[in-house]
N, C-alpha and C. Protein backbone atom coordinates (compact mmCIF):
# COMPACT_ATOMS: atom_id res chain seq x y z
N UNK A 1 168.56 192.90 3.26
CA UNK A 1 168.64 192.02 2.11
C UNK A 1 170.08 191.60 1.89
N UNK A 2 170.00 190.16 1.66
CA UNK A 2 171.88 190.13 1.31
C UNK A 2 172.07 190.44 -0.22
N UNK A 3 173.37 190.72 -0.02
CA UNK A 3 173.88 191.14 -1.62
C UNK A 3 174.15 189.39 -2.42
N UNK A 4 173.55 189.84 -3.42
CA UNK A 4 173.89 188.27 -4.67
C UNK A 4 175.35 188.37 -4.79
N UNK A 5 175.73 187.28 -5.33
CA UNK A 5 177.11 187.37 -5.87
C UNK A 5 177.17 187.64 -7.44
N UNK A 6 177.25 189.05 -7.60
CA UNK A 6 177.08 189.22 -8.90
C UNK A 6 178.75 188.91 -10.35
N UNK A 7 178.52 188.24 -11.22
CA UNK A 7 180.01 188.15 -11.49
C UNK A 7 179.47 188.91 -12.83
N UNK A 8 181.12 190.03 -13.11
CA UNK A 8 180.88 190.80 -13.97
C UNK A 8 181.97 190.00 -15.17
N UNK A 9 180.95 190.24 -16.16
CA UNK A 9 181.65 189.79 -17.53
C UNK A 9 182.97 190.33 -17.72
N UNK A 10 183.64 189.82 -18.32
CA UNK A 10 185.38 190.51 -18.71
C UNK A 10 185.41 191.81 -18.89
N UNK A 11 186.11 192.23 -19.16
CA UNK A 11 186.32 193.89 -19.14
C UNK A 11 185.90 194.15 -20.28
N UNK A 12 186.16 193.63 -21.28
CA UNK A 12 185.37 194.02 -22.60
C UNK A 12 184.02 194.01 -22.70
N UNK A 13 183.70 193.62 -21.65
CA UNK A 13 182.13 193.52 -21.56
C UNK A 13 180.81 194.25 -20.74
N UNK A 14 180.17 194.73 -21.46
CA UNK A 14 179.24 195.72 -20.88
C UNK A 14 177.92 195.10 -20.01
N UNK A 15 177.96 193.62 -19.55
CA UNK A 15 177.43 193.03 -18.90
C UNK A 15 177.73 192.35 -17.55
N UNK A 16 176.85 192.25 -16.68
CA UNK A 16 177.17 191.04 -15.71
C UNK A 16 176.31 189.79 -15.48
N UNK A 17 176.28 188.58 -14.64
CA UNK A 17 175.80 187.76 -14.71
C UNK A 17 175.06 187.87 -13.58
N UNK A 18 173.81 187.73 -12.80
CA UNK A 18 173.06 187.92 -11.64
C UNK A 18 172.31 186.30 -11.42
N UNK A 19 172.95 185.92 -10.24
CA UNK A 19 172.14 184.62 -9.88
C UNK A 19 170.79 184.59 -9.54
N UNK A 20 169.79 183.78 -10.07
CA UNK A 20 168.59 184.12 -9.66
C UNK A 20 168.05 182.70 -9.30
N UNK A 21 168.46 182.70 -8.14
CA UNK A 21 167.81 181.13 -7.74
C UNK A 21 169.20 180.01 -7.59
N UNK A 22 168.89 179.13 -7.29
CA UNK A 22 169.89 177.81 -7.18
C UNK A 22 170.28 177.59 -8.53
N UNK A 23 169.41 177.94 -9.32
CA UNK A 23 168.96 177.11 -10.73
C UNK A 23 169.70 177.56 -11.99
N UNK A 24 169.35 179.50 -12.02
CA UNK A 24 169.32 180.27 -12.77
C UNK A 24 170.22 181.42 -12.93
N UNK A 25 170.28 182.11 -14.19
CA UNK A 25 171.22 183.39 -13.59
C UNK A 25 170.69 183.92 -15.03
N UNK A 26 170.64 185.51 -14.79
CA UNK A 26 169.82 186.43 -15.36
C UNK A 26 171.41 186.99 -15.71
N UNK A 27 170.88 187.64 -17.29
CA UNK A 27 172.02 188.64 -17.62
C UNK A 27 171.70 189.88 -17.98
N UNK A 28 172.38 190.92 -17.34
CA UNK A 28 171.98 192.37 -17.30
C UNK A 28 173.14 193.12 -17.83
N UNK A 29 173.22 194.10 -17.95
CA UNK A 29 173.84 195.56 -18.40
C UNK A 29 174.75 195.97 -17.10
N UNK A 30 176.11 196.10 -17.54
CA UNK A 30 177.10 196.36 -16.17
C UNK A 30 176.44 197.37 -15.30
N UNK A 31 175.81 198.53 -15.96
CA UNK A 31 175.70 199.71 -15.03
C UNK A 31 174.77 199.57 -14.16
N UNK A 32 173.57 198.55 -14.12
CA UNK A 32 172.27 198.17 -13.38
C UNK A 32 172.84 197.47 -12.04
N UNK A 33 174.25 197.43 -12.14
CA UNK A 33 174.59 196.35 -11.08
C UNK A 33 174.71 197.13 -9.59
N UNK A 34 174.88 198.71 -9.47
CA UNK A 34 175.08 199.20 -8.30
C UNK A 34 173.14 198.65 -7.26
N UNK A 35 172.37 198.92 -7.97
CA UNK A 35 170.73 198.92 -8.13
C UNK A 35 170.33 197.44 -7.70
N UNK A 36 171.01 196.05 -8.93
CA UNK A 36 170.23 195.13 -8.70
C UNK A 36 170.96 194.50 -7.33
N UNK A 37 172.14 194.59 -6.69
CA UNK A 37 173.15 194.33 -5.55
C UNK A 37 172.86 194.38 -4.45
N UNK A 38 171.26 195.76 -4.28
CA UNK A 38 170.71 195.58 -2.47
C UNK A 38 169.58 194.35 -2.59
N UNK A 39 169.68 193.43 -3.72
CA UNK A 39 168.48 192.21 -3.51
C UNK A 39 168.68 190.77 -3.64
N UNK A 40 168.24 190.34 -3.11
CA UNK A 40 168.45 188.70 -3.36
C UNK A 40 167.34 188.25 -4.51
N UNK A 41 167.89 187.84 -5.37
CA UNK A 41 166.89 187.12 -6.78
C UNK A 41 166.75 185.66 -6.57
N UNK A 42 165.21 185.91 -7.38
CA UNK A 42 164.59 184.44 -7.32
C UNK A 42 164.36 184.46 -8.73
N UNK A 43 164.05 182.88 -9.39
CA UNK A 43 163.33 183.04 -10.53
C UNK A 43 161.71 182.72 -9.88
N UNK A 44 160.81 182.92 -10.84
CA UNK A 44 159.36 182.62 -10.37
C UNK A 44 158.88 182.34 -11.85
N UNK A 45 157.44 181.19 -11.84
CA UNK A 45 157.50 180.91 -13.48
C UNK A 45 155.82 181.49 -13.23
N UNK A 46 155.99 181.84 -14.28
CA UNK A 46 154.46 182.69 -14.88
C UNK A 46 154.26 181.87 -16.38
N UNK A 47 152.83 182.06 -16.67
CA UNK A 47 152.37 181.54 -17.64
C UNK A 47 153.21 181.68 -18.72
N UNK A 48 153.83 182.75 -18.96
CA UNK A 48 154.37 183.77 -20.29
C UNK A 48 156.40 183.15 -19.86
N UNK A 49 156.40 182.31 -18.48
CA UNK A 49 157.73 181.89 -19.01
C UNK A 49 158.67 182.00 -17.26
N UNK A 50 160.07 182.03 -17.27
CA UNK A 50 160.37 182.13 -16.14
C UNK A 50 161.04 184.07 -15.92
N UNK A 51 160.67 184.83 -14.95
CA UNK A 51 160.97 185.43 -14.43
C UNK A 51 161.74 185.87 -13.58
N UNK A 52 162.84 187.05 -13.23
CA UNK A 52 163.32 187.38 -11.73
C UNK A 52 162.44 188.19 -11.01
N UNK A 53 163.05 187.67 -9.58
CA UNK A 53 161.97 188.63 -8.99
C UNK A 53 162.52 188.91 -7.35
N UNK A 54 162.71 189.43 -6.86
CA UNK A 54 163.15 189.47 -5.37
C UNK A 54 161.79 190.05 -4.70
N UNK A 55 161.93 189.93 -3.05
CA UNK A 55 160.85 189.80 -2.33
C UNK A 55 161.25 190.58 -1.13
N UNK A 56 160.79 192.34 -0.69
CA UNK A 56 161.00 192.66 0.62
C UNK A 56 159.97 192.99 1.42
N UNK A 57 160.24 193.55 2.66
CA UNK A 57 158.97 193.95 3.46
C UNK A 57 158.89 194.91 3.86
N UNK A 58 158.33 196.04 3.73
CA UNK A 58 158.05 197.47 4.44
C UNK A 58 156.96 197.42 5.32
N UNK A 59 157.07 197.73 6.35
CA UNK A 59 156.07 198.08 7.58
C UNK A 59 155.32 196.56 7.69
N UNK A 60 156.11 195.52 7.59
CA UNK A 60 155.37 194.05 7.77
C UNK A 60 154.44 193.53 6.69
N UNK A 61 154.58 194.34 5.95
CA UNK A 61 153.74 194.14 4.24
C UNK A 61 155.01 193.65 3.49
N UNK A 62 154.27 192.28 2.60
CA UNK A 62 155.61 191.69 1.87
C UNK A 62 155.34 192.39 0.06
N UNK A 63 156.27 192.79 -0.52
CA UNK A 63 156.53 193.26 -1.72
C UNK A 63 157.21 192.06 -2.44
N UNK A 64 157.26 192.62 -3.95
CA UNK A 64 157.47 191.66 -4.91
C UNK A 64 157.91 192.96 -5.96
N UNK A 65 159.37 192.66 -6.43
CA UNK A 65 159.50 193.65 -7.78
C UNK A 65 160.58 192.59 -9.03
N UNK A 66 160.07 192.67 -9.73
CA UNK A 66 160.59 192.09 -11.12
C UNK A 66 161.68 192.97 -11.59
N UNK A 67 162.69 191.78 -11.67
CA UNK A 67 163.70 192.61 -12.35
C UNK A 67 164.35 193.32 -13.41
N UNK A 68 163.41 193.02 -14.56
CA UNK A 68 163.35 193.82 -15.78
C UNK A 68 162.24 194.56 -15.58
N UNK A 69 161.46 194.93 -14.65
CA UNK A 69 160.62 195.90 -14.57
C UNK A 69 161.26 197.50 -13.56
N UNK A 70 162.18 197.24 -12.97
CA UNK A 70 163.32 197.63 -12.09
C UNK A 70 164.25 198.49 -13.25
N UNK A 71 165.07 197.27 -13.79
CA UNK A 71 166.03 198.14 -14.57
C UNK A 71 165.10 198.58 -15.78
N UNK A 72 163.90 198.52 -16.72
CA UNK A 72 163.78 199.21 -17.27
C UNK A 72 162.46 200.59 -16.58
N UNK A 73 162.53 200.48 -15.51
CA UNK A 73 161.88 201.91 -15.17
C UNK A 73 160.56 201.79 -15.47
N UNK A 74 159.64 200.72 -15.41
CA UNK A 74 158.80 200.46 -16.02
C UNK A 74 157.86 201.27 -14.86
N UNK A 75 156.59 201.97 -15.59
CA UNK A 75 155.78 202.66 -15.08
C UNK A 75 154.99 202.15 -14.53
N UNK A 76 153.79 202.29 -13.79
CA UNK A 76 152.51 201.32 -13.46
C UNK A 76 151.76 201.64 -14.38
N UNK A 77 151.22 200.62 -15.15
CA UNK A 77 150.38 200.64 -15.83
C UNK A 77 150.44 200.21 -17.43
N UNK A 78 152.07 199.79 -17.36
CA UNK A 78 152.57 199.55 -18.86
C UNK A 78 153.55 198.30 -18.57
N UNK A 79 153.80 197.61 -19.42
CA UNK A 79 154.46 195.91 -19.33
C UNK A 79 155.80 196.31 -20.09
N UNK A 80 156.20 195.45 -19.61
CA UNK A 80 158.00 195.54 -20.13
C UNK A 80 158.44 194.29 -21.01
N UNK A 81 158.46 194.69 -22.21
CA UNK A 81 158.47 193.64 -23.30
C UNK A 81 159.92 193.35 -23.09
N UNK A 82 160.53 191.93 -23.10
CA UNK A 82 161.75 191.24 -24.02
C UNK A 82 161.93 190.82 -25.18
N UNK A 83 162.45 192.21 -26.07
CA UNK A 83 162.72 192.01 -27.32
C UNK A 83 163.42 190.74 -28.19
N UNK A 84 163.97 190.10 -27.55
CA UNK A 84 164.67 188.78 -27.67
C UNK A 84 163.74 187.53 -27.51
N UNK A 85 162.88 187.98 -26.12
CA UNK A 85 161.62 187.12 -25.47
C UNK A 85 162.15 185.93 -24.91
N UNK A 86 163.21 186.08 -23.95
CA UNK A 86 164.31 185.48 -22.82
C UNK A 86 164.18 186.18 -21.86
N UNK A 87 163.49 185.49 -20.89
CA UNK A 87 162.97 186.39 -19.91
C UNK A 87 163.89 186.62 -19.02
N UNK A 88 165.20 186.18 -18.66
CA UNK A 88 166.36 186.07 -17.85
C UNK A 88 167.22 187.07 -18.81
N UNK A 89 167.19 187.49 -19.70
CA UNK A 89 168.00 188.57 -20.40
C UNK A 89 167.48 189.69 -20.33
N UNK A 90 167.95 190.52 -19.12
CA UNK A 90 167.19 191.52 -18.66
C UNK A 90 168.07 192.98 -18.72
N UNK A 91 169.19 192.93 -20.52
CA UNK A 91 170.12 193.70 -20.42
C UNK A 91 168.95 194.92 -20.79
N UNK A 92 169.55 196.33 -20.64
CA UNK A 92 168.72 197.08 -21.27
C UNK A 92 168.53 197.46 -22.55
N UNK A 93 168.91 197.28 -23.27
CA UNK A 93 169.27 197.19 -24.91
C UNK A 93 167.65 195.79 -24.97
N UNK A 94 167.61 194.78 -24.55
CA UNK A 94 166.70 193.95 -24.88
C UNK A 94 165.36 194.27 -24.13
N UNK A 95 165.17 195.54 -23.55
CA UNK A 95 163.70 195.91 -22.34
C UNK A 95 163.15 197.19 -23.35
N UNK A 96 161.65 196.77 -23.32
CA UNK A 96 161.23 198.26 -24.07
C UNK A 96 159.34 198.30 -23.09
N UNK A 97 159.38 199.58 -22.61
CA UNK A 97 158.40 199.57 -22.21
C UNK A 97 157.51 200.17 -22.89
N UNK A 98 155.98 199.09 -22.89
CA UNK A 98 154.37 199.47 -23.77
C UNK A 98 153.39 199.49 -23.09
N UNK A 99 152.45 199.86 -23.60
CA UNK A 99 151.30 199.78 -23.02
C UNK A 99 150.81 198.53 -23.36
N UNK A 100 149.69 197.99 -22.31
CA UNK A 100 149.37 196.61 -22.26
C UNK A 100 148.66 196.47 -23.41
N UNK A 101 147.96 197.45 -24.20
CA UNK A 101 147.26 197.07 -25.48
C UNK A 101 148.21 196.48 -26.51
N UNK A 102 149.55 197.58 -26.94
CA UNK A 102 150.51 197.05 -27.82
C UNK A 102 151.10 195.29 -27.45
N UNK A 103 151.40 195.53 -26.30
CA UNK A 103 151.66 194.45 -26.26
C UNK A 103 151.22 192.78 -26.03
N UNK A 104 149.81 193.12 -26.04
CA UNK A 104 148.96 192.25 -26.49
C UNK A 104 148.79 191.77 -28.33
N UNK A 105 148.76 192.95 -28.99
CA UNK A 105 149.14 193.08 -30.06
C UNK A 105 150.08 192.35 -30.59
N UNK A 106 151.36 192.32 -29.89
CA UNK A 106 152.51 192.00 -30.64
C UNK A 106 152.51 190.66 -30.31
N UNK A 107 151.70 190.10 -29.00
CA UNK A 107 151.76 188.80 -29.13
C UNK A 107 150.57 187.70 -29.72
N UNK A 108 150.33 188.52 -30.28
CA UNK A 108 148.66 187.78 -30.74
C UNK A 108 149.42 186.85 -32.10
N UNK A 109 150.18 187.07 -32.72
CA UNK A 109 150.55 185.70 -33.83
C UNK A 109 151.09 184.34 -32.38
N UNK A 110 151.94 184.91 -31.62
CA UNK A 110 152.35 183.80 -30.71
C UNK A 110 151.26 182.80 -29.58
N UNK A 111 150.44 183.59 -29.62
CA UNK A 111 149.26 182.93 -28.62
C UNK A 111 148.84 181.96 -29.86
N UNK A 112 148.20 182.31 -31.33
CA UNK A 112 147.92 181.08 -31.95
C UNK A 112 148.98 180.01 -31.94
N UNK A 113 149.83 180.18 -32.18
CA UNK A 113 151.12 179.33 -32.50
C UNK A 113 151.40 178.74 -31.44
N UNK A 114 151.37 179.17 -30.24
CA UNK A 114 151.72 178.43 -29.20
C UNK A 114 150.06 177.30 -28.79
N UNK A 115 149.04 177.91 -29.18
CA UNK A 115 147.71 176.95 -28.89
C UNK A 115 147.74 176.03 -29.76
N UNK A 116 148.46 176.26 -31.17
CA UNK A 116 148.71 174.82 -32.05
C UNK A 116 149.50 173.94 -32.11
N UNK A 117 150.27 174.24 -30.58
CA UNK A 117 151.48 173.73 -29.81
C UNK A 117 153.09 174.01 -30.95
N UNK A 118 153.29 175.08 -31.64
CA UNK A 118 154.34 175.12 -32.57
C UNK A 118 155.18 176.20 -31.64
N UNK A 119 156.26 175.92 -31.76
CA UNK A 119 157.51 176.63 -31.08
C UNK A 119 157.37 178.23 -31.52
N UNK A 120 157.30 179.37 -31.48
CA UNK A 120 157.03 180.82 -31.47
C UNK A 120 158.60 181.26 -31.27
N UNK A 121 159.50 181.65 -32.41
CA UNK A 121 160.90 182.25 -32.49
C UNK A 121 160.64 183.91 -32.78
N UNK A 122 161.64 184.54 -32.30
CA UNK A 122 161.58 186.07 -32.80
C UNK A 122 162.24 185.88 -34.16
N UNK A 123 161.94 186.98 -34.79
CA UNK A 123 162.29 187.23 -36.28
C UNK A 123 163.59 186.92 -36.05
N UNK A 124 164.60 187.28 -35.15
CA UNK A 124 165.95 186.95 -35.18
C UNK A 124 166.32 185.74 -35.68
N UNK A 125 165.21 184.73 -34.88
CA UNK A 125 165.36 183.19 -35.02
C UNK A 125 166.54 182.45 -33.65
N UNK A 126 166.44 183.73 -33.11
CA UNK A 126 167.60 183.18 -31.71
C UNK A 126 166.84 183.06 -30.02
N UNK A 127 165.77 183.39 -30.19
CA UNK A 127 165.03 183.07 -28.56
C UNK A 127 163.96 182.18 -28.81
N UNK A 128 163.04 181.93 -27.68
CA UNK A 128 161.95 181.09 -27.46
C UNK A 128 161.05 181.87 -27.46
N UNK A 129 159.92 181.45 -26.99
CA UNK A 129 158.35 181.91 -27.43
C UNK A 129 157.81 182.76 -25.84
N UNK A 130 158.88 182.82 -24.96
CA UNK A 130 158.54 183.98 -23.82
C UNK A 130 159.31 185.13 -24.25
N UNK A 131 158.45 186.40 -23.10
CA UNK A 131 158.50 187.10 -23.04
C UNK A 131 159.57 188.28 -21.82
């Protein structure tokens, strides 16, 4: 896999920037950077918004791992919410892992709102209506 060119935020800063695609660039947590560095990132768009995701192959079988599912350690069997709901902000401070019931839950005001075509903000009032 080639290494991304990852650029790390100023020194005061506990982040870096990760290119994900021609297009895009994902922002993560400085310390995730030894981890996210053996992969090449893509974005990929899913219903719920745009995603990272890199792509390898073991024994001629092709894999697929998401990159906030990566840095937050996410288990099988449970979804990795973005508390912000910026799916390219994949610091760990903004990743919390649930079970798929809760987090169906938490998006059930946004599924109406988004079917009555109205913009879906977090309480913050600072992201969009993904996840």
């Amino acid at each position: 896999m080639t290494e991304p060119t990852i650029k790390i935020l100023p020194e005061n800063s506990n982040y870096a920037l990760v290119p994900a695609g021609p297009n895009h660039t994902a922002i993560v947590s400085r310390e995730d950077y030894p981890t996210l560095s053996h992969y090449t990132w893509q974005t990929v768009k899913s219903r719920w918004g745009l995603y990272v995701q890199a792509s390898y192959t073991i024994d001629g079988k092709k894999h697929h791992i998401c990159m906030h599912r990566l840095v937050a350690h996410t288990p099988r069997g449970q979804v990795c919410h973005h508390i912000n709901r910026r799916t390219l902000d994949n610091r760990r401070e903004n990743l919390i892992n649930m079970d798929k019931r809760a987090h169906a839950m938490l998006h059930t005001n946004d599924n109406i709102l988004i079917k009555y075509g109205e913009e879906c903000l977090p309480a913050s009032g600072t992201g969009g209506s993904n996840d």
